[in-house]
Protein backbone atom coordinates (compact mmCIF):
# COMPACT_ATOMS: atom_id res chain seq x y z
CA UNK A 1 40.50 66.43 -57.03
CA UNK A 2 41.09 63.01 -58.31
CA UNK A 3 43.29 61.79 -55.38
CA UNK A 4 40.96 63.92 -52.73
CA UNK A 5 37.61 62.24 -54.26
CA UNK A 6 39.97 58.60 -53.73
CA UNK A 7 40.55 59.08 -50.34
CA UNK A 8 36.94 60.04 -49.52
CA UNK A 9 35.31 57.18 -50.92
CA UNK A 10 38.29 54.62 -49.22
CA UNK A 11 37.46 55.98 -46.00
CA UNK A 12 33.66 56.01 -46.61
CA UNK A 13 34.38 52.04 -47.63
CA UNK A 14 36.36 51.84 -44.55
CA UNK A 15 33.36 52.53 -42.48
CA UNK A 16 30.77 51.19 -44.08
CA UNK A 17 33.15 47.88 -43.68
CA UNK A 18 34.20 48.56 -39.66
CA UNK A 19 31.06 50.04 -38.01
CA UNK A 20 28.10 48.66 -39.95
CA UNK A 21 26.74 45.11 -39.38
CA UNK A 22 26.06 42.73 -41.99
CA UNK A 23 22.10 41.68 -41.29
CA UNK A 24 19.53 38.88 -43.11
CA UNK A 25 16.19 38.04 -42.89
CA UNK A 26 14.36 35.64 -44.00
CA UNK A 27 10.74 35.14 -44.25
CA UNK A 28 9.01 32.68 -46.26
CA UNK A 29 5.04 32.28 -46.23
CA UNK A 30 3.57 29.03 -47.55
CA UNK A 31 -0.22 27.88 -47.86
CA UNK A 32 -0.81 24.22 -46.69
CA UNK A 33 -4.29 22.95 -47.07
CA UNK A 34 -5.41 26.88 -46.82
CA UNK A 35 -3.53 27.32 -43.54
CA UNK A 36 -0.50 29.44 -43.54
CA UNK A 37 2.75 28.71 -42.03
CA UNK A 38 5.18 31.42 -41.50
CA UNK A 39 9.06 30.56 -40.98
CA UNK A 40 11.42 33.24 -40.01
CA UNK A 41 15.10 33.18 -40.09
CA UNK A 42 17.82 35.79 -39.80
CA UNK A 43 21.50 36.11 -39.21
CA UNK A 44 24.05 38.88 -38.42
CA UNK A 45 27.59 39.41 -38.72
CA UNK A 46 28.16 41.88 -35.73
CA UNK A 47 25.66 43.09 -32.38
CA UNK A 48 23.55 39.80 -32.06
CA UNK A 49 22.01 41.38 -29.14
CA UNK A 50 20.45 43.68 -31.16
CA UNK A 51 19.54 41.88 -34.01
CA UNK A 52 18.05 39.47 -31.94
CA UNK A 53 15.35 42.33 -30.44
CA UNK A 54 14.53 43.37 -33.58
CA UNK A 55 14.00 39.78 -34.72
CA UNK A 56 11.67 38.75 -32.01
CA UNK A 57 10.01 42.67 -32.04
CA UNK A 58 9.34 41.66 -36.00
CA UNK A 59 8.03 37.55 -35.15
CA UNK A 60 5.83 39.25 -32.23
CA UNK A 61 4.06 41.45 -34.82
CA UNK A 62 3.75 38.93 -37.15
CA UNK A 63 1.72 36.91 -34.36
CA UNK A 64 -0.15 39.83 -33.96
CA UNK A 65 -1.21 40.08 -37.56
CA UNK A 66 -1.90 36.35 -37.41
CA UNK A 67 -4.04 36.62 -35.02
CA UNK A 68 -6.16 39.14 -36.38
CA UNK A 69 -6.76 37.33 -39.30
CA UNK A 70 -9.90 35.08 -39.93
């Protein structure tokens, strides 16, 4: 059980090191003279297609809350 519980868990690290990408995000909210400024950033080690949609989706809801606020 020993060697079988081995091999699981190398092939579980094999995938999780293959087919899953590596994503940051970065958002930082400071108060200037009681305004706030909002700066996003992000990277990603694989798909930046995709992690690019879900960055703007994220900043476009984040205008939306801005907006909404008095």
């Amino acid at each position: 059980w020993v060697v079988w519980s081995g091999c699981f868990l190398l092939t579980l690290g094999c995938y999780l090191l293959f087919f899953m990408s590596h994503q940051r995000l970065w958002i930082i909210v400071e108060n200037k003279k009681g305004e706030y400024i909002v700066n996003m950033a992000g990277t990603s080690n694989k798909n930046m297609l995709s992690f690019t949609e879900v960055f703007d989706q994220i900043h476009q809801e984040l205008k939306k809350i801005g907006k909404s606020i008095p």
